[in-house]
N, C-alpha and C. Protein backbone atom coordinates (compact mmCIF):
# COMPACT_ATOMS: atom_id res chain seq x y z
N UNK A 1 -14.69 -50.61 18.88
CA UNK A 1 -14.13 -49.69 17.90
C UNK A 1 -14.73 -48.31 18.13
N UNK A 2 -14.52 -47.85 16.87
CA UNK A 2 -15.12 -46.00 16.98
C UNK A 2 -17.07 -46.33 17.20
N UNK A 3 -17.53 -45.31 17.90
CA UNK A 3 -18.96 -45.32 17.52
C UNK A 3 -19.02 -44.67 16.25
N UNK A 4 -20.50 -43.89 15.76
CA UNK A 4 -20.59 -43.40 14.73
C UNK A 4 -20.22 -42.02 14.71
N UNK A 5 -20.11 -41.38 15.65
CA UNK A 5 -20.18 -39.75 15.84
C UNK A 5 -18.28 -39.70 15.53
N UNK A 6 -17.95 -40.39 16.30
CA UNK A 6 -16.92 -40.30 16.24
C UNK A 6 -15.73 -40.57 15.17
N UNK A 7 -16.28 -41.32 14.30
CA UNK A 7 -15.55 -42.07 13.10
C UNK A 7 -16.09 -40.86 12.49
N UNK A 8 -17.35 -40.32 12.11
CA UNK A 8 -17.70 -38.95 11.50
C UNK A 8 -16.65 -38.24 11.76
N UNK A 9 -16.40 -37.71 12.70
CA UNK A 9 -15.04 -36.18 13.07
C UNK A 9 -13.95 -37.05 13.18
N UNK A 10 -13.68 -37.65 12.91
CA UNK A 10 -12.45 -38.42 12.61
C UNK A 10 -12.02 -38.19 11.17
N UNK A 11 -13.52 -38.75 10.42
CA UNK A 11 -12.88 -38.61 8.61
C UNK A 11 -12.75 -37.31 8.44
N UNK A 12 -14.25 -36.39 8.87
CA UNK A 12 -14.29 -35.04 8.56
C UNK A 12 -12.99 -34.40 8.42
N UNK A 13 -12.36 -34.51 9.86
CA UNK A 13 -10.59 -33.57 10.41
C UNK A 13 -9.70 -34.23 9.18
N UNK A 14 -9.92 -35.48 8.64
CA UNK A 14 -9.11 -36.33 7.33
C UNK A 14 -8.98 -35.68 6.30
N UNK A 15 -10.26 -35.49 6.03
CA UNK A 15 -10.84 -34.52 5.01
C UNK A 15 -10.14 -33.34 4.46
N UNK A 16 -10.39 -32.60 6.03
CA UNK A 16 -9.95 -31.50 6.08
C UNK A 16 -8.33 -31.01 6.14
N UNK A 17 -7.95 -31.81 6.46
CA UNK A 17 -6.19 -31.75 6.27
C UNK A 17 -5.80 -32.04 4.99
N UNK A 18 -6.08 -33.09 4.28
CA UNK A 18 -5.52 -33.91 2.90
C UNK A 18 -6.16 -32.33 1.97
N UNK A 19 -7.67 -31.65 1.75
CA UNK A 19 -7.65 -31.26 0.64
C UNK A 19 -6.82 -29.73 0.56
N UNK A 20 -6.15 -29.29 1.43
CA UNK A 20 -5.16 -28.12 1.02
C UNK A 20 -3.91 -28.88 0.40
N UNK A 21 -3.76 -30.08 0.62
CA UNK A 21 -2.55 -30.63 -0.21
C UNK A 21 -2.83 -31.00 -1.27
N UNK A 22 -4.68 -31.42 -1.41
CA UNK A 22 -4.34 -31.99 -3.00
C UNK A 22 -4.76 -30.29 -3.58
N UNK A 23 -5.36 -28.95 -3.44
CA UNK A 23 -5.42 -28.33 -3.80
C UNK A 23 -3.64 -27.23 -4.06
N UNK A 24 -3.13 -27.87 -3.53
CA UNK A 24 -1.61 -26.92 -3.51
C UNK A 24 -0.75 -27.37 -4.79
N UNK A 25 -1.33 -28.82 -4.93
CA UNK A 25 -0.71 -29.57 -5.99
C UNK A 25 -0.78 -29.55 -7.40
N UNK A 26 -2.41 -29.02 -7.68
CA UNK A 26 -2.27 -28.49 -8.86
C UNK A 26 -3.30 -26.91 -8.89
N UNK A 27 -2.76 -26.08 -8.81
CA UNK A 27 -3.82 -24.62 -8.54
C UNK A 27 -3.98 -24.07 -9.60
N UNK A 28 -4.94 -23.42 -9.71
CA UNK A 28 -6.09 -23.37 -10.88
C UNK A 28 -5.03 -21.55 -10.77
N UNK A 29 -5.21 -21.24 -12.67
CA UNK A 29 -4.54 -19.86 -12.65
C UNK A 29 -6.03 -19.22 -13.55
N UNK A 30 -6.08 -17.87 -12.77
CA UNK A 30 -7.11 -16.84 -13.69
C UNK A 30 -6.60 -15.28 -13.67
N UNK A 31 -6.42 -14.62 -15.15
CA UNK A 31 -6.00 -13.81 -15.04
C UNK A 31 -6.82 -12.53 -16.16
N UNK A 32 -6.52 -11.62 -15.90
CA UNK A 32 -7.58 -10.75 -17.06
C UNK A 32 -6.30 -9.53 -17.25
N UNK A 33 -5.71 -9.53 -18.38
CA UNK A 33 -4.95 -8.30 -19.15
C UNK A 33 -3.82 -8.98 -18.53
N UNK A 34 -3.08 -9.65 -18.00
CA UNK A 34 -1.70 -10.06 -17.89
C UNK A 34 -1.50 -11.57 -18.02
N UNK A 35 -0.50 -11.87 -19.20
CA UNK A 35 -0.39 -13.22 -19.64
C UNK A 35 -0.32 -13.83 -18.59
N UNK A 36 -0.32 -15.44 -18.38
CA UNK A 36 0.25 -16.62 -17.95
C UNK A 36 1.20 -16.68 -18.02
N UNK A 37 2.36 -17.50 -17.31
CA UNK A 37 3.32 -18.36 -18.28
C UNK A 37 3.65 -19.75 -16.96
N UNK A 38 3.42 -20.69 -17.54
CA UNK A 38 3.28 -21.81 -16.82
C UNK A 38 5.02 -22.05 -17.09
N UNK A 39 6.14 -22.07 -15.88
CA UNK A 39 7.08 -22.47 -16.36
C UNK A 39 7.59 -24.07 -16.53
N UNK A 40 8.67 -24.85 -16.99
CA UNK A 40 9.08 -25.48 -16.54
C UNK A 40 8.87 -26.00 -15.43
N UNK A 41 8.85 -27.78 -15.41
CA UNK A 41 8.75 -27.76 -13.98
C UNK A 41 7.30 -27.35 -12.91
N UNK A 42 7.02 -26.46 -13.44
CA UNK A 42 5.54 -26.16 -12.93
C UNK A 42 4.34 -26.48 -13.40
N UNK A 43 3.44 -27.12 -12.19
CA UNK A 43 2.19 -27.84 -12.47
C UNK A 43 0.85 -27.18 -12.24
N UNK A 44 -0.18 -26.40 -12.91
CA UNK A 44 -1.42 -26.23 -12.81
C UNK A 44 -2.33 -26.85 -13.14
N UNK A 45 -3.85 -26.86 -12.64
CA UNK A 45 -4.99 -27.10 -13.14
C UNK A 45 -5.62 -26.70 -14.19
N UNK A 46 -6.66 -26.21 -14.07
CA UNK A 46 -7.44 -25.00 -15.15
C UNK A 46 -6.47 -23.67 -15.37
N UNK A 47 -6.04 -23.66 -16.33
CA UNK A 47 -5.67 -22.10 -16.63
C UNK A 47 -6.88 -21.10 -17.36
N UNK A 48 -6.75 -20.14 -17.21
CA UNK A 48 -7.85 -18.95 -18.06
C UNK A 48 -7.74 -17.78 -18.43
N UNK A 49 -7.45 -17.06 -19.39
CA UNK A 49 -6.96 -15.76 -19.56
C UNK A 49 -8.08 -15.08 -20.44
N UNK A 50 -8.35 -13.93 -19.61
CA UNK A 50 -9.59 -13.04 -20.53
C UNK A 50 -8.42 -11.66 -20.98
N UNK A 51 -8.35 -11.65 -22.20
CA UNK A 51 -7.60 -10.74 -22.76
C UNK A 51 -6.21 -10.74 -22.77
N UNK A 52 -5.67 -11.82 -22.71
CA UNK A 52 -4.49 -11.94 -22.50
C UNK A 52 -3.64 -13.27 -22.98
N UNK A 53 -2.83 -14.17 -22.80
CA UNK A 53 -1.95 -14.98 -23.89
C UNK A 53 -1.65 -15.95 -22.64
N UNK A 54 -1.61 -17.32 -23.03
CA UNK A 54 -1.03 -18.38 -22.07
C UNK A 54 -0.04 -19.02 -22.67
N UNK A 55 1.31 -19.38 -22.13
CA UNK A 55 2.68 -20.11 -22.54
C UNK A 55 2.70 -20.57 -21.59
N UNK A 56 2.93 -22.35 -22.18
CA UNK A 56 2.70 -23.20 -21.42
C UNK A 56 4.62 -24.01 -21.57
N UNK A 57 5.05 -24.00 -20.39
CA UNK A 57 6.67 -24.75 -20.64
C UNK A 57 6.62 -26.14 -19.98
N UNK A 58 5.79 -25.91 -18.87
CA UNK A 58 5.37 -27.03 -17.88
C UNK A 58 4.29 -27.66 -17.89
N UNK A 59 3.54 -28.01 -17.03
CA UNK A 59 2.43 -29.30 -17.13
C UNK A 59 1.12 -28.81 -16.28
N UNK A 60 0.00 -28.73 -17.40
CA UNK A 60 -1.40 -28.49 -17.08
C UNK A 60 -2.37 -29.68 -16.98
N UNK A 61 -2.98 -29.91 -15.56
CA UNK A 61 -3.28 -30.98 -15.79
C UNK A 61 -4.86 -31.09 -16.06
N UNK A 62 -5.64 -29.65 -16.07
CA UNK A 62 -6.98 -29.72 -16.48
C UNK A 62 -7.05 -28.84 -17.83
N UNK A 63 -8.05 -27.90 -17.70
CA UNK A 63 -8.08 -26.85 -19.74
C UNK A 63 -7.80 -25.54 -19.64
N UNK A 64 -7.38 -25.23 -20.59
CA UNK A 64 -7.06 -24.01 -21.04
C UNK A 64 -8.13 -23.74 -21.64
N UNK A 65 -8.36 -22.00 -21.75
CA UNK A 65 -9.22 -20.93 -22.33
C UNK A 65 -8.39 -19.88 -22.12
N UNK A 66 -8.49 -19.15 -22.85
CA UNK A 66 -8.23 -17.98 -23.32
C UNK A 66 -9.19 -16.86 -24.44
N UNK A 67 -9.46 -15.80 -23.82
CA UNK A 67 -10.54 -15.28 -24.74
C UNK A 67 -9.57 -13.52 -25.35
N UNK A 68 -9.40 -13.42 -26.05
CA UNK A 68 -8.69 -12.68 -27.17
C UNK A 68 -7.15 -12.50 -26.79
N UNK A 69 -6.89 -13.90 -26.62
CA UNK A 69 -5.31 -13.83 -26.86
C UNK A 69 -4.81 -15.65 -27.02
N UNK A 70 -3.81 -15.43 -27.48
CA UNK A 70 -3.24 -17.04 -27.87
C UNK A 70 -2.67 -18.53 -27.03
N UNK A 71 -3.13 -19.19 -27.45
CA UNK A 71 -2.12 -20.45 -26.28
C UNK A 71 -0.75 -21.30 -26.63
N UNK A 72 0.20 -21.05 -26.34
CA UNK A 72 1.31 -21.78 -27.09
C UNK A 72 1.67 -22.67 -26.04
N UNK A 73 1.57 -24.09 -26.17
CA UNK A 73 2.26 -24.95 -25.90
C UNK A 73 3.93 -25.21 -26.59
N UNK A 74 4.72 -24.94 -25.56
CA UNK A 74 5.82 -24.96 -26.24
C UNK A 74 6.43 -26.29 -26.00
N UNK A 75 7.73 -26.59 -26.28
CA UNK A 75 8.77 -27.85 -26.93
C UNK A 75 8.46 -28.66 -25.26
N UNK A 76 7.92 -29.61 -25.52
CA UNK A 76 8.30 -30.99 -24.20
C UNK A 76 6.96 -30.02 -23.24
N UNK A 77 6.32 -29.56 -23.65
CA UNK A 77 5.31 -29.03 -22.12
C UNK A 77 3.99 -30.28 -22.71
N UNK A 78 3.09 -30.78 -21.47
CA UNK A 78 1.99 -31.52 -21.36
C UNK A 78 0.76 -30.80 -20.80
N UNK A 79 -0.06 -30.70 -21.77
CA UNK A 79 -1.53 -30.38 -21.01
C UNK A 79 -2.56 -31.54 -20.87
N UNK A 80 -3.34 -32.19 -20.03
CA UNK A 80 -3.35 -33.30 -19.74
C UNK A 80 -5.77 -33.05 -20.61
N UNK A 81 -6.01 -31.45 -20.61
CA UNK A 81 -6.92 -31.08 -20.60
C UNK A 81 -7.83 -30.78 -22.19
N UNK A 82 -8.36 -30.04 -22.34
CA UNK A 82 -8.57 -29.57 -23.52
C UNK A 82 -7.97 -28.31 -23.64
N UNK A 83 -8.04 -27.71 -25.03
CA UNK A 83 -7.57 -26.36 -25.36
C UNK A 83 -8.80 -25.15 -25.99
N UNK A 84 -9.26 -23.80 -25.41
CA UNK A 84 -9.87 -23.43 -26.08
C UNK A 84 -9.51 -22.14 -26.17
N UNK A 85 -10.08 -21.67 -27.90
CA UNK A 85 -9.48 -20.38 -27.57
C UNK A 85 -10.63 -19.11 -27.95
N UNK A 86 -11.20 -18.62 -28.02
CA UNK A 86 -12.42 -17.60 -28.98
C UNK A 86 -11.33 -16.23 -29.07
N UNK A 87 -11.57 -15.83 -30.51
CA UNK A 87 -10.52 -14.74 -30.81
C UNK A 87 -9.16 -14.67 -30.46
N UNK A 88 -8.27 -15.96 -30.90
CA UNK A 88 -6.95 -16.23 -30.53
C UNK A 88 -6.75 -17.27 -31.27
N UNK A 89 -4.76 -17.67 -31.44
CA UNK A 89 -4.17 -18.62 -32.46
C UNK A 89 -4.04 -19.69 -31.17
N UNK A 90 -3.49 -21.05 -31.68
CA UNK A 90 -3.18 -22.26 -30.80
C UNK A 90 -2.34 -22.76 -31.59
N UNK A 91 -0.98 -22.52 -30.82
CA UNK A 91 0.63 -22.98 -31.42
C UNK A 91 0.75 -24.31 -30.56
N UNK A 92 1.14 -25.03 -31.66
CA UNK A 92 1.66 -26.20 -30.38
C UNK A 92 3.15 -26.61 -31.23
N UNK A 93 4.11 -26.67 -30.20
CA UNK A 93 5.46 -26.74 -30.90
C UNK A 93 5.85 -28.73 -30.58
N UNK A 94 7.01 -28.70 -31.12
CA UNK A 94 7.19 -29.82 -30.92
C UNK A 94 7.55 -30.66 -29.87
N UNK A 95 7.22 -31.74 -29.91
CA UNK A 95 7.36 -32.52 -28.83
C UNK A 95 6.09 -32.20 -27.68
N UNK A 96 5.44 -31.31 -28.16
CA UNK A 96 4.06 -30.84 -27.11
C UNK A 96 3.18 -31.96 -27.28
N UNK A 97 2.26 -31.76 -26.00
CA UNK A 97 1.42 -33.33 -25.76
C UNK A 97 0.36 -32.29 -25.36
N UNK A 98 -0.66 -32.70 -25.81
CA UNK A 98 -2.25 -32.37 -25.44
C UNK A 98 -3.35 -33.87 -25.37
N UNK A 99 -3.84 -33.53 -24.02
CA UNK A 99 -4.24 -34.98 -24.16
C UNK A 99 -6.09 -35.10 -24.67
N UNK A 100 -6.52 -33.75 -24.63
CA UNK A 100 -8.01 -33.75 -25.14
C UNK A 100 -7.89 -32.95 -26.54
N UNK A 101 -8.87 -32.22 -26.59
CA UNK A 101 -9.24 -31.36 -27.86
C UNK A 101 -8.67 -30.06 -27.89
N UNK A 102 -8.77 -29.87 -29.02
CA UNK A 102 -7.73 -28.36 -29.52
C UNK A 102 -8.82 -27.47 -30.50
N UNK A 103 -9.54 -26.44 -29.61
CA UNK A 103 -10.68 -25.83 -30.73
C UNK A 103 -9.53 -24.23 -30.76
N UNK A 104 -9.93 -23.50 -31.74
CA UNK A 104 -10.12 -22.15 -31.88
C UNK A 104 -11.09 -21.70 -32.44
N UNK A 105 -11.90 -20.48 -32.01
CA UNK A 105 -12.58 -19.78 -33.00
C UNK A 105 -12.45 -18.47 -33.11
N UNK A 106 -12.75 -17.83 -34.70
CA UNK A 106 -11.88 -16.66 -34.55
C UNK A 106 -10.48 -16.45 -34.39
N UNK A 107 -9.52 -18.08 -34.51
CA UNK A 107 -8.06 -18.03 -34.55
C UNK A 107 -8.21 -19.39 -35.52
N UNK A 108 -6.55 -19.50 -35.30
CA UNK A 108 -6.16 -20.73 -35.89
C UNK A 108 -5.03 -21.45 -34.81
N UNK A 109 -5.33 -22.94 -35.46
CA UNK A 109 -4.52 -23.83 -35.05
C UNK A 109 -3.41 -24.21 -35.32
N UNK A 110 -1.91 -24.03 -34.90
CA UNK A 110 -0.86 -24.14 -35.38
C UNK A 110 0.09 -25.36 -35.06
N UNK A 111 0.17 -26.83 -35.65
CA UNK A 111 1.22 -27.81 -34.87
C UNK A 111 1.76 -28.45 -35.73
N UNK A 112 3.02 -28.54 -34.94
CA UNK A 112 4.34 -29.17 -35.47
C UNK A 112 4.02 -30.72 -35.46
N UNK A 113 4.76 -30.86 -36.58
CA UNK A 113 4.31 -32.87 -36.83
C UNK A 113 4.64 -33.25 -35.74
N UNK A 114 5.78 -33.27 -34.83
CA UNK A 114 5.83 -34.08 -33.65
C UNK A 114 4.57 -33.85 -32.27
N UNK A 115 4.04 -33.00 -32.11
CA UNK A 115 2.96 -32.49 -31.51
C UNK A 115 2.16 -33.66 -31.68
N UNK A 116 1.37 -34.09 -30.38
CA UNK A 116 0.92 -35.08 -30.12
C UNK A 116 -0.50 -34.63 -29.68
N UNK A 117 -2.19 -34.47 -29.97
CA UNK A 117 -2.85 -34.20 -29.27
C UNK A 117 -3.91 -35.78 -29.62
N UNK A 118 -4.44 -35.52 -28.70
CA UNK A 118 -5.16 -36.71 -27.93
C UNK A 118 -7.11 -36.98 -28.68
N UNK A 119 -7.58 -35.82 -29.00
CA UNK A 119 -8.87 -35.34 -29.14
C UNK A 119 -8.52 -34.75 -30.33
N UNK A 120 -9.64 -34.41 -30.65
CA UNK A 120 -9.73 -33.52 -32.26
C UNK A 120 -9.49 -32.05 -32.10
N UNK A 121 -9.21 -31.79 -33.60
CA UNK A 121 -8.54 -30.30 -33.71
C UNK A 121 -9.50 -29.53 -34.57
N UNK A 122 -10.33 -28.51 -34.22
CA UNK A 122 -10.87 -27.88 -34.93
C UNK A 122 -10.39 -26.38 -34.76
N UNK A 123 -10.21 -25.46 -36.11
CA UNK A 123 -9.69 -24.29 -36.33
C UNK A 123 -11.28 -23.30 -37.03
N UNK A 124 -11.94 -22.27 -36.71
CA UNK A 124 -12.79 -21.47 -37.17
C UNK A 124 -12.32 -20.30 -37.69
N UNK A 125 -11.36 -19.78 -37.84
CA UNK A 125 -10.70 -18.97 -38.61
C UNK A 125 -11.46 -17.68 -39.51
N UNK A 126 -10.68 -16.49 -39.14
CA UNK A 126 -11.46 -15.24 -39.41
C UNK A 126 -12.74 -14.60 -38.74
N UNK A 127 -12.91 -13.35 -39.14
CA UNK A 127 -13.56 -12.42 -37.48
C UNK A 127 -15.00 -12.74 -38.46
N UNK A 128 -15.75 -13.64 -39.22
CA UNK A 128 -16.96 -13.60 -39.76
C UNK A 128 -16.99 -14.81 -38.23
N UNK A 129 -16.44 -15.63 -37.34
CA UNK A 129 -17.22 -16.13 -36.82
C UNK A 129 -17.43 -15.71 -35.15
N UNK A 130 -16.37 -14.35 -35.49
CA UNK A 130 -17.08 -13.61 -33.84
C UNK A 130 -18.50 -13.11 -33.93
N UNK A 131 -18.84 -12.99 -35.39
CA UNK A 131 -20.11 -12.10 -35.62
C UNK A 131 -21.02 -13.10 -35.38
N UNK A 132 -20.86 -14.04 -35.43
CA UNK A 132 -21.64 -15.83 -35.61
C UNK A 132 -21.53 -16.27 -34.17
N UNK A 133 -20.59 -16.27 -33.56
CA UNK A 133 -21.54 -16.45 -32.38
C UNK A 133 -21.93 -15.29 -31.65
N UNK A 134 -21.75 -14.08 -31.43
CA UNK A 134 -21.83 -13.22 -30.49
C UNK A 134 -23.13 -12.29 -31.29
N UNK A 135 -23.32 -11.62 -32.60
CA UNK A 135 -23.75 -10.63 -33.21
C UNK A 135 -25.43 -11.57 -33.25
N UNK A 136 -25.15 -12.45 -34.19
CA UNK A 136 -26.16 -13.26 -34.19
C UNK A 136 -27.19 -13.60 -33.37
N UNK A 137 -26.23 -14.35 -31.95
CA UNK A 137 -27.42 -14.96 -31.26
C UNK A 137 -27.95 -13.87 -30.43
N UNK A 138 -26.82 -12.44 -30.11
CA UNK A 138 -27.62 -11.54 -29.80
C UNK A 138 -28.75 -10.49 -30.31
N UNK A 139 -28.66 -10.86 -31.57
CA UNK A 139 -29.76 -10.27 -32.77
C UNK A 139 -31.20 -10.84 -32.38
N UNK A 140 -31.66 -12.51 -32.48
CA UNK A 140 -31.76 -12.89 -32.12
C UNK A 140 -33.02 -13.12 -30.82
N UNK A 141 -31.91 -12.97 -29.56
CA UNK A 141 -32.55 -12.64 -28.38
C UNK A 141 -33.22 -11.15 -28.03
N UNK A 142 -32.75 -9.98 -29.09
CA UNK A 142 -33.75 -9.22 -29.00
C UNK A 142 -34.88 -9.02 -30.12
N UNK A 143 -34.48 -9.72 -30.71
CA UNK A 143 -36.05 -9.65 -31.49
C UNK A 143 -37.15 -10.39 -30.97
N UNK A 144 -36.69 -11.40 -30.17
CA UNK A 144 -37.61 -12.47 -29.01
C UNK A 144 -37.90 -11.24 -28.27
N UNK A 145 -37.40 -10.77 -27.41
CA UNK A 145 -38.02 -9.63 -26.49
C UNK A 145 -38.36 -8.70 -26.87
N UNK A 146 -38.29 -8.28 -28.61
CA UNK A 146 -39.28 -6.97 -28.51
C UNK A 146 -40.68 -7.52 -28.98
N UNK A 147 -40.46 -8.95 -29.41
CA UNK A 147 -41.92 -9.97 -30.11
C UNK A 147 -42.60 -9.90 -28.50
N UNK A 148 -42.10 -10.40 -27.51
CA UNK A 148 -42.54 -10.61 -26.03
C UNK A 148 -43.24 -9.33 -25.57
N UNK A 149 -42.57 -8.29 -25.52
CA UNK A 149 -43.11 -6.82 -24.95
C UNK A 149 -44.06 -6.42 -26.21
N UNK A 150 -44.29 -6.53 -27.81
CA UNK A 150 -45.20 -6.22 -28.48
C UNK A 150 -46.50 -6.99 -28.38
N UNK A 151 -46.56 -8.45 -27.73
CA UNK A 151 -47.45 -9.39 -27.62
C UNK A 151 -48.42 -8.65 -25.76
N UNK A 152 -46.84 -8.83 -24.38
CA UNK A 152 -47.93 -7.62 -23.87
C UNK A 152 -48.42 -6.21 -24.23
N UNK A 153 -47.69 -5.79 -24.46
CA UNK A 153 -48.60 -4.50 -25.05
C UNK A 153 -50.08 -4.72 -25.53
N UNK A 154 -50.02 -5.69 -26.57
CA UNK A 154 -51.14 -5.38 -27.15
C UNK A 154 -52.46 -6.88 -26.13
N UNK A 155 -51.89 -7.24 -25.18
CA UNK A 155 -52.72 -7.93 -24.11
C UNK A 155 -53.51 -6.87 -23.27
N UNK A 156 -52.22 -5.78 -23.50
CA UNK A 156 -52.62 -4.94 -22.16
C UNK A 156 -53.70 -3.48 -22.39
N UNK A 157 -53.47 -3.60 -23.70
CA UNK A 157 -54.74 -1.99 -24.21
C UNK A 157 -55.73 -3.20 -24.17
N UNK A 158 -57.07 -2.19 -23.80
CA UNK A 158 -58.16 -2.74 -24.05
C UNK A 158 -59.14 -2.42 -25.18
N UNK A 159 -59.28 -3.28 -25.79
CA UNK A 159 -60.62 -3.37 -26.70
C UNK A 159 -61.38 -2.28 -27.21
N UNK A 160 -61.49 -1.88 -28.61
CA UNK A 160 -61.91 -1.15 -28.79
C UNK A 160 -62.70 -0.33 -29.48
N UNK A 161 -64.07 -0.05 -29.81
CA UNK A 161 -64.79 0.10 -30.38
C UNK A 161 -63.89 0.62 -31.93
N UNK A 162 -64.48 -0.35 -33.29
CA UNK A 162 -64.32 0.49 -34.23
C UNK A 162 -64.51 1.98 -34.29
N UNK A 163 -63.79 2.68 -34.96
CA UNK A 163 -63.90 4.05 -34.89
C UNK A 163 -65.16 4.39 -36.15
N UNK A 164 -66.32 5.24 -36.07
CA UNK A 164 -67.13 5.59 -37.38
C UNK A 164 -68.42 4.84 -36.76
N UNK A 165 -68.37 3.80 -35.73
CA UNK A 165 -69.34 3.50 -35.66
C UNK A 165 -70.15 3.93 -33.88
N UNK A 166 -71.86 4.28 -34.25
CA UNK A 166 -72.25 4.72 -33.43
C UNK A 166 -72.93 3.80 -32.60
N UNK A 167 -73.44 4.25 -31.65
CA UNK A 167 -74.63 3.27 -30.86
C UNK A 167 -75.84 3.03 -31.62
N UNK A 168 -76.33 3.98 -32.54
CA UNK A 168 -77.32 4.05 -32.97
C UNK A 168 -77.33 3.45 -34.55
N UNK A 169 -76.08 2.90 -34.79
CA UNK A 169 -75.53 1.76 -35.90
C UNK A 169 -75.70 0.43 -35.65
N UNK A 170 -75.85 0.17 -34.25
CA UNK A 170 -75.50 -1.27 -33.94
C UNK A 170 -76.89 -1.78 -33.52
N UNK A 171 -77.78 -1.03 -33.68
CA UNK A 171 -79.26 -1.96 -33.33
C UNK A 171 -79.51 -1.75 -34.92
């Protein structure tokens, strides 16, 4: 049969042919200031939109994010992933299938009774919880670093005679 070297560059070249097909099959979308729109018929991976809105008609088969804009799953589309959104709504119309979790924060969650999701639905609703995660934990991390730089500082002056007192005080 094959030796070992050879069964090696055998699978390797295997390898290497099969993963542009399984990568063609479902391709990952990222976009910043111009929506998505997954049509009909059309299959992605991960979708992601920074500032911008995802409409979904067709079939996602990993998660959505979106960071200050909305995700609508519309009538008969499947996302196979989770849904997330920070500062954005999550419409899911009918006949929509989600097969993990459905968060928003800073939006809300919108679905039609026939809407099918798979995982839990949590909605955080109103801009008190952009301040909660973002204002906060960055409050926070600088009061840790000005505690850090006030702790060296005062490592780093040296020692220092009370003031008022002389040499000729201390015997």
């Amino acid at each position: 049969m094959f030796n070992s070297p050879v069964r090696i560059l055998v699978l390797s070249l295997l390898a290497l042919a099969v993963t542009p097909a399984l990568a063609a099959s479902s391709p990952e979308q990222f976009r910043f200031g111009h929506d998505i729109h997954v049509a009909a018929g059309e299959t992605f991976g991960d979708v992601t939109c920074l500032n911008c809105s995802i409409y979904i008609r067709g079939t996602v088969t990993g998660d959505v994010f979106a960071l200050n804009g909305e995700v609508v799953v519309e009538t008969g589309a499947q996302l196979k992933g989770d849904i997330a959104t920070l500062r954005g709504d999550v419409r899911l119309a009918d006949q929509a299938s989600v097969g993990g979790d459905v968060a928003a924060i800073a939006g809300t969650v919108r679905k039609q009774e026939s809407a099918t999701v798979g995982g839990d639905i949590a909605s955080l609703g109103g801009p008190g919880w952009t301040f909660l995660v973002f204002v906060v934990p960055l409050a926070f991390l600088g009061a840790l670093l000005a505690f850090i730089v006030w702790i060296i500082s005062r490592l780093a002056t040296p020692n220092r005679a009370p003031t008022g007192v002389t040499a000729s005080q201390t015997h």
